[in-house]
PDB file of N, CA and C in Angstrom:
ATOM      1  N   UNK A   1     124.595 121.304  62.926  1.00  0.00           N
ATOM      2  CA  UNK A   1     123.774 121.103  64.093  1.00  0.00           C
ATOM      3  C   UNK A   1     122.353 121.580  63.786  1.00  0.00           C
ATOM      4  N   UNK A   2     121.787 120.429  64.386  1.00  0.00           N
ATOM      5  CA  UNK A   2     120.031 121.164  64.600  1.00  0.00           C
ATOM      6  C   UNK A   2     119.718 123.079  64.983  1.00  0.00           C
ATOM      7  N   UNK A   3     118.939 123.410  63.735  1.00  0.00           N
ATOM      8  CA  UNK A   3     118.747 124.745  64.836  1.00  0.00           C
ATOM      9  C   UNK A   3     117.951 124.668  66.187  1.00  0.00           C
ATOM     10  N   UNK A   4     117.504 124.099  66.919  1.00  0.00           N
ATOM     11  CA  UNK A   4     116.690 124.207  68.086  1.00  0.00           C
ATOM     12  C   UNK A   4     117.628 123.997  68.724  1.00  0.00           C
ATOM     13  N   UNK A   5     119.455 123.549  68.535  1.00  0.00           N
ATOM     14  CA  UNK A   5     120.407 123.527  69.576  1.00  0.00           C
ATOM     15  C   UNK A   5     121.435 124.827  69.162  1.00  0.00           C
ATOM     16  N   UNK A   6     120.930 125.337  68.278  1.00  0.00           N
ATOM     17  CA  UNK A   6     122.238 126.255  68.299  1.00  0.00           C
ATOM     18  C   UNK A   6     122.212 127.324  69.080  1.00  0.00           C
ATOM     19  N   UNK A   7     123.414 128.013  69.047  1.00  0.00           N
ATOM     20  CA  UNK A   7     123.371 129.008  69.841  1.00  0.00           C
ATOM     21  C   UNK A   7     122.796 130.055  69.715  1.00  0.00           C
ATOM     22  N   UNK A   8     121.725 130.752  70.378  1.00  0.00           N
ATOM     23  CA  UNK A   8     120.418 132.004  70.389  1.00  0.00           C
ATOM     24  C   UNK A   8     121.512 133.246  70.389  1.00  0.00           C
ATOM     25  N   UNK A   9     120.823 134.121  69.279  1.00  0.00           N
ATOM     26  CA  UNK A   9     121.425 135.321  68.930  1.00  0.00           C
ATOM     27  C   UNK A   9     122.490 135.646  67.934  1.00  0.00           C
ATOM     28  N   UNK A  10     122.855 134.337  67.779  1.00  0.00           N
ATOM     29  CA  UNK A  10     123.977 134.368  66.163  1.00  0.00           C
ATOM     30  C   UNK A  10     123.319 134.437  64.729  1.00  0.00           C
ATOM     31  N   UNK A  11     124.028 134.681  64.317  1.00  0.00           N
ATOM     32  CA  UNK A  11     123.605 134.905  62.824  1.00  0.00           C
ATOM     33  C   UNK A  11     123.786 133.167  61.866  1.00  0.00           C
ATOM     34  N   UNK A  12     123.174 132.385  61.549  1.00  0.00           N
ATOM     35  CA  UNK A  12     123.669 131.096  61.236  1.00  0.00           C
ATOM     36  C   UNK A  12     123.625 130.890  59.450  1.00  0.00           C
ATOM     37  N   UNK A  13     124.067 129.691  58.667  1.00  0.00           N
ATOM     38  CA  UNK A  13     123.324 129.440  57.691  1.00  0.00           C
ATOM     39  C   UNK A  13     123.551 128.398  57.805  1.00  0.00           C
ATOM     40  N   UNK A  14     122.249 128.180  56.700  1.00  0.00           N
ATOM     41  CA  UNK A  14     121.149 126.939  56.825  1.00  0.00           C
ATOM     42  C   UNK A  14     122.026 126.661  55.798  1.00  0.00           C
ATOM     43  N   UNK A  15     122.324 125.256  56.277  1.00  0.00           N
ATOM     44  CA  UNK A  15     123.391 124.069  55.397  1.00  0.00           C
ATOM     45  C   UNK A  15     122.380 122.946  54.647  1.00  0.00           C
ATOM     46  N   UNK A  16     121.422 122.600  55.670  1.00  0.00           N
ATOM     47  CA  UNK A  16     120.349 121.548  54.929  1.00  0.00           C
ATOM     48  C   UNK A  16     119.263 121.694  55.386  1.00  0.00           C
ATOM     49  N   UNK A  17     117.997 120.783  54.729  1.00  0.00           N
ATOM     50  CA  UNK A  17     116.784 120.824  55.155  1.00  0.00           C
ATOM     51  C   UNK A  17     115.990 119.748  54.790  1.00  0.00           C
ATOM     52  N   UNK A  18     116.247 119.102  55.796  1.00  0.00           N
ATOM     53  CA  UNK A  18     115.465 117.159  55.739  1.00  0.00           C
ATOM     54  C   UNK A  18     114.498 116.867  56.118  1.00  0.00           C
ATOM     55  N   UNK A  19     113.920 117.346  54.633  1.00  0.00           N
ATOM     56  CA  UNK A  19     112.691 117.791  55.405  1.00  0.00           C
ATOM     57  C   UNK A  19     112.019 116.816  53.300  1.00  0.00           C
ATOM     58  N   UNK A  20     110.801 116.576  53.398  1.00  0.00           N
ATOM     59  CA  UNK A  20     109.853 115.669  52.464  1.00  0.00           C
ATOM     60  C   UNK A  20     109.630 117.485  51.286  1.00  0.00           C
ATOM     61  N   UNK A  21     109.929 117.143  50.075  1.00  0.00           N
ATOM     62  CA  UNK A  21     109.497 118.032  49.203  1.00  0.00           C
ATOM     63  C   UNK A  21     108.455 119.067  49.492  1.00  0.00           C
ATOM     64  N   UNK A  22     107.458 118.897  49.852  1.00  0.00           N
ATOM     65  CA  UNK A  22     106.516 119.553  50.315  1.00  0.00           C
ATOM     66  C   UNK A  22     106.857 121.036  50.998  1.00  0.00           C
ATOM     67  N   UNK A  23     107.664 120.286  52.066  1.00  0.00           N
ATOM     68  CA  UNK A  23     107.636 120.840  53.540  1.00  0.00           C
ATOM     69  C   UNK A  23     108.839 121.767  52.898  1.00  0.00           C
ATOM     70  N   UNK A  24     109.639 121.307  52.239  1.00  0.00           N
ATOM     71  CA  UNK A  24     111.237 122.507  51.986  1.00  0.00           C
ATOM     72  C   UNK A  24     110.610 123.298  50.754  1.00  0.00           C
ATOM     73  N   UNK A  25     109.733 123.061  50.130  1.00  0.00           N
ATOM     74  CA  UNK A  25     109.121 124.415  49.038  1.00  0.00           C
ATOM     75  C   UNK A  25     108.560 125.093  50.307  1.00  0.00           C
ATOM     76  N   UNK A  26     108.014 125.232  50.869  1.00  0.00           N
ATOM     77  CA  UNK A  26     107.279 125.642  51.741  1.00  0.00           C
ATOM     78  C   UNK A  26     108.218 126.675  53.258  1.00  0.00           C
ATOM     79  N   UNK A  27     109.053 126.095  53.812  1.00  0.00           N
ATOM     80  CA  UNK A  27     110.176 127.183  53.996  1.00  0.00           C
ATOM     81  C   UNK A  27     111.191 127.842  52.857  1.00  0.00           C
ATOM     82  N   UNK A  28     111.160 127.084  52.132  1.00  0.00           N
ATOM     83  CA  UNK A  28     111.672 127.930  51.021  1.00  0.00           C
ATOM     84  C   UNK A  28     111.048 129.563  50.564  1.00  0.00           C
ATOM     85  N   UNK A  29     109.745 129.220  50.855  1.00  0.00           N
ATOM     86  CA  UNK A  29     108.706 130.520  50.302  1.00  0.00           C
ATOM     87  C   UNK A  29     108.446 131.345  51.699  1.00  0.00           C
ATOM     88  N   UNK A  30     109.097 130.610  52.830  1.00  0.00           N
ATOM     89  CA  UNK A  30     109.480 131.589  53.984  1.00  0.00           C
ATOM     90  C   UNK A  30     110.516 131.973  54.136  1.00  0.00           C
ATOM     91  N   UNK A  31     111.603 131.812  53.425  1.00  0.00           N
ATOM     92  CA  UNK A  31     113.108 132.525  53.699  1.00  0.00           C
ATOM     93  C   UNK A  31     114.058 131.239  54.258  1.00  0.00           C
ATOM     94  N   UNK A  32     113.707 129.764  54.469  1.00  0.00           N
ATOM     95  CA  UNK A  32     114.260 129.092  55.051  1.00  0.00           C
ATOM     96  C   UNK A  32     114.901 128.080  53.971  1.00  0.00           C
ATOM     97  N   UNK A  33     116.063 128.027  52.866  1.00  0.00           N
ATOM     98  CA  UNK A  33     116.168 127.769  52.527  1.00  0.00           C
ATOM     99  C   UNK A  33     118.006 127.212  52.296  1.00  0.00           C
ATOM    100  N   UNK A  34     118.751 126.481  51.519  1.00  0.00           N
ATOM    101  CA  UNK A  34     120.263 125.879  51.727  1.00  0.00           C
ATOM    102  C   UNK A  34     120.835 127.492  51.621  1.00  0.00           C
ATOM    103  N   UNK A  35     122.061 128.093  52.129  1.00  0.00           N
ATOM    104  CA  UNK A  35     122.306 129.294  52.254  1.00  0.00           C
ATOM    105  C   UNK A  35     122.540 130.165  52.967  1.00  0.00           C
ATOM    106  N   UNK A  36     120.901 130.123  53.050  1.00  0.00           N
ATOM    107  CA  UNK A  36     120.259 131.751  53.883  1.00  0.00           C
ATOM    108  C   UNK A  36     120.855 131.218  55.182  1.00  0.00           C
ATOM    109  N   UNK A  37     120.571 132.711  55.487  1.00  0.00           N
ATOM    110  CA  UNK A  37     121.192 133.132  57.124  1.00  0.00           C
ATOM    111  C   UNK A  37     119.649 133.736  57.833  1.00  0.00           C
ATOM    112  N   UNK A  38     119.626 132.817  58.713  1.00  0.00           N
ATOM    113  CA  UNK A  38     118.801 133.128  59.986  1.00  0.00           C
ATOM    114  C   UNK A  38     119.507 133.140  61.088  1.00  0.00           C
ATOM    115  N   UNK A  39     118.522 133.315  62.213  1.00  0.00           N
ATOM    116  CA  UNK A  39     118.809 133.731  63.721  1.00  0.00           C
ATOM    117  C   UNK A  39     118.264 133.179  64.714  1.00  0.00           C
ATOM    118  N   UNK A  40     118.527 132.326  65.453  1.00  0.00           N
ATOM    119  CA  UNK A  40     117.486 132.058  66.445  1.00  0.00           C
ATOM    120  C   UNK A  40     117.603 132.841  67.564  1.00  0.00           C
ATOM    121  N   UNK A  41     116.369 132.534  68.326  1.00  0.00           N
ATOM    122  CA  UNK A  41     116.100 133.634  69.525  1.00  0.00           C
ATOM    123  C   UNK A  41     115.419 132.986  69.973  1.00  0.00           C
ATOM    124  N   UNK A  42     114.924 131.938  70.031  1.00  0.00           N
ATOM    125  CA  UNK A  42     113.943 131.246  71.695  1.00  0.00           C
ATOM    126  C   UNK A  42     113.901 129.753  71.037  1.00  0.00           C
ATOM    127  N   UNK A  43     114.293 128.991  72.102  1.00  0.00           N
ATOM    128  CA  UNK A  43     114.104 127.535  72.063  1.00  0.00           C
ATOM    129  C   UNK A  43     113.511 126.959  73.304  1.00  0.00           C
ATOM    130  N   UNK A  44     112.345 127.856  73.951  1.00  0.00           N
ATOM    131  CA  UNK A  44     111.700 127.332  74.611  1.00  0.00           C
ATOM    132  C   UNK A  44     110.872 126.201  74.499  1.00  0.00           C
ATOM    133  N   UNK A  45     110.411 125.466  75.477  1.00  0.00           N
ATOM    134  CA  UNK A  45     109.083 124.644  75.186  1.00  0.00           C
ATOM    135  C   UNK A  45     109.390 123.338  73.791  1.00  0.00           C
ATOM    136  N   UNK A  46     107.883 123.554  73.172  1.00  0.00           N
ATOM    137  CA  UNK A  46     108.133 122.876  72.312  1.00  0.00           C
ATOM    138  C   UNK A  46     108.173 123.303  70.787  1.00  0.00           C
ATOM    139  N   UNK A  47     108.443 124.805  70.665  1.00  0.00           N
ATOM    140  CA  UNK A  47     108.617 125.970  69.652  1.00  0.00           C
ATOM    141  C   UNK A  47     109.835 126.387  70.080  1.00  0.00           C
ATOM    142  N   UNK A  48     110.131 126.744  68.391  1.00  0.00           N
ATOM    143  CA  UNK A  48     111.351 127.521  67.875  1.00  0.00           C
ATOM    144  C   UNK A  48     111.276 128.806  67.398  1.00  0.00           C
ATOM    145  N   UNK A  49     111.886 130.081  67.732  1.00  0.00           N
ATOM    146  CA  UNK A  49     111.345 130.962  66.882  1.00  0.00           C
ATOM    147  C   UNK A  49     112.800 131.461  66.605  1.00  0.00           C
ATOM    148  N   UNK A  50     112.609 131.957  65.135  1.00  0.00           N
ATOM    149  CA  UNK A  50     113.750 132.288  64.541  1.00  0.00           C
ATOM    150  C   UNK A  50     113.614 133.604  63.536  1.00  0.00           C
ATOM    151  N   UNK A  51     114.818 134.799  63.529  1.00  0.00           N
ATOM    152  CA  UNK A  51     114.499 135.506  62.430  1.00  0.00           C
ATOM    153  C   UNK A  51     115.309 135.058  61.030  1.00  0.00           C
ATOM    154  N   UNK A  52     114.005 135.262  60.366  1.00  0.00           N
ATOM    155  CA  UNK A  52     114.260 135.166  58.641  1.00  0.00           C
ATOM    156  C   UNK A  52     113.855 136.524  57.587  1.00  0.00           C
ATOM    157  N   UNK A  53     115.079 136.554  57.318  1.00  0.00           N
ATOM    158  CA  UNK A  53     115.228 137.664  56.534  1.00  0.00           C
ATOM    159  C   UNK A  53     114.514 139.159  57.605  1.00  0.00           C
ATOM    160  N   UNK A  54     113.388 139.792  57.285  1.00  0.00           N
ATOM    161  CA  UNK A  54     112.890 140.640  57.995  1.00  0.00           C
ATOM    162  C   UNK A  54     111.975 140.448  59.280  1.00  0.00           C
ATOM    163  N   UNK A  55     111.652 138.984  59.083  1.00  0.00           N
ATOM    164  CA  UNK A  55     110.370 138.590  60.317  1.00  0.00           C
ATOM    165  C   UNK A  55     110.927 137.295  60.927  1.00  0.00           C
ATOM    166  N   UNK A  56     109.993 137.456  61.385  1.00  0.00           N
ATOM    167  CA  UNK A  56     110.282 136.011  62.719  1.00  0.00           C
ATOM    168  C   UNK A  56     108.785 134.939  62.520  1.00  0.00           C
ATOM    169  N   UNK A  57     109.884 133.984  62.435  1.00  0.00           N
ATOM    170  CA  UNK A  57     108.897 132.972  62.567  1.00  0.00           C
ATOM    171  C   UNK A  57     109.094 131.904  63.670  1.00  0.00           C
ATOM    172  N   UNK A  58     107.759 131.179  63.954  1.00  0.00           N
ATOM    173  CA  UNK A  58     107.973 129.800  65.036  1.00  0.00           C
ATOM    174  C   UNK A  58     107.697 129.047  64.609  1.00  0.00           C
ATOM    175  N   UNK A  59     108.779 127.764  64.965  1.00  0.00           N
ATOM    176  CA  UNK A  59     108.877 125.974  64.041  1.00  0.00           C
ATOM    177  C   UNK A  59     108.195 125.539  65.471  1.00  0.00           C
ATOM    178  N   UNK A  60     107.855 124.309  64.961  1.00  0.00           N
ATOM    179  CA  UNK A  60     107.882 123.365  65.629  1.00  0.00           C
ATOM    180  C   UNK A  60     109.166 122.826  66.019  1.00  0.00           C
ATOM    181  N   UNK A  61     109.431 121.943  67.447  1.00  0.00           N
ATOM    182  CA  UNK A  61     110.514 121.695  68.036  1.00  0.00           C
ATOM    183  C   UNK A  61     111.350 120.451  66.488  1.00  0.00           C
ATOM    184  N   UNK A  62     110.167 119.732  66.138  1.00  0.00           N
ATOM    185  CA  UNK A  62     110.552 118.558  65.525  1.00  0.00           C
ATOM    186  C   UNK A  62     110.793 118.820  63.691  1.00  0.00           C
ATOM    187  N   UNK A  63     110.039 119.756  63.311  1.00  0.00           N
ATOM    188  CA  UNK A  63     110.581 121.013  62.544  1.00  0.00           C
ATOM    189  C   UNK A  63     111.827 121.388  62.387  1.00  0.00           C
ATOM    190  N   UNK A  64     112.135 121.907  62.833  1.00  0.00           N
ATOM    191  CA  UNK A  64     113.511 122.723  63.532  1.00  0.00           C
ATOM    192  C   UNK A  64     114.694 121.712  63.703  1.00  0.00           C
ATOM    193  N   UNK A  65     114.029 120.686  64.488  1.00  0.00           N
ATOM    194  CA  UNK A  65     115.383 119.642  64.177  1.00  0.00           C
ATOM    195  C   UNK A  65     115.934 119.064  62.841  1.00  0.00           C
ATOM    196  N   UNK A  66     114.840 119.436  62.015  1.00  0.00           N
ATOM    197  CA  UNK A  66     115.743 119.108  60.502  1.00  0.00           C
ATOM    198  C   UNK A  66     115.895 120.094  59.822  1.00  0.00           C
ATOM    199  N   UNK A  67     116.086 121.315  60.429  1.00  0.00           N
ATOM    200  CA  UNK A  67     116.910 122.056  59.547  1.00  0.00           C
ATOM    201  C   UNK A  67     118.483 122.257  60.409  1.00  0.00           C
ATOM    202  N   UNK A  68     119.288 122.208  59.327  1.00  0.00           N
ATOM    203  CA  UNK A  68     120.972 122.153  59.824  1.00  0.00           C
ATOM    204  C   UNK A  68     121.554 122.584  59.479  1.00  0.00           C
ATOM    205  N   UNK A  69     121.998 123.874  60.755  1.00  0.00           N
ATOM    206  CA  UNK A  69     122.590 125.743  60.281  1.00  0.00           C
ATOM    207  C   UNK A  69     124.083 125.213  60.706  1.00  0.00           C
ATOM    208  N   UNK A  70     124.929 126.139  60.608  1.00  0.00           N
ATOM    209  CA  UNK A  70     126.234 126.279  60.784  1.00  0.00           C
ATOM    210  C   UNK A  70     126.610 127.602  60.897  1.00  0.00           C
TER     211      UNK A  70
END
């Protein structure tokens, strides 16, 4: 499932990331990578914010829909 639908406050991992070369080196060098375990915590609006590794970051809604935690 999309992270912007999962459930806020679990611990998840990131199964994929369909996302254009660019864009997955690039969470990659933020902690968002096939594996890792993040967290979400707000799917308000049209931002995502999620913890990775020690910090928190905010996606974009359309962002966020291509990464796919479990």
């Amino acid at each position: 499932m999309p992270i912007a639908i999962a459930p806020r406050g679990c611990e998840l991992e990131v199964r994929k990331v369909g996302a254009d070369d660019k864009v997955k080196k690039h969470l990659q060098s933020l902690g968002i990578a096939e594996g890792e375990k993040i967290t979400l915590i707000s799917s308000t609006g049209g931002n995502v914010i999620v913890i990775v590794k020690e910090g928190r970051l905010c996606l974009d809604r359309t962002l966020a829909g291509k990464i796919l935690v479990a």
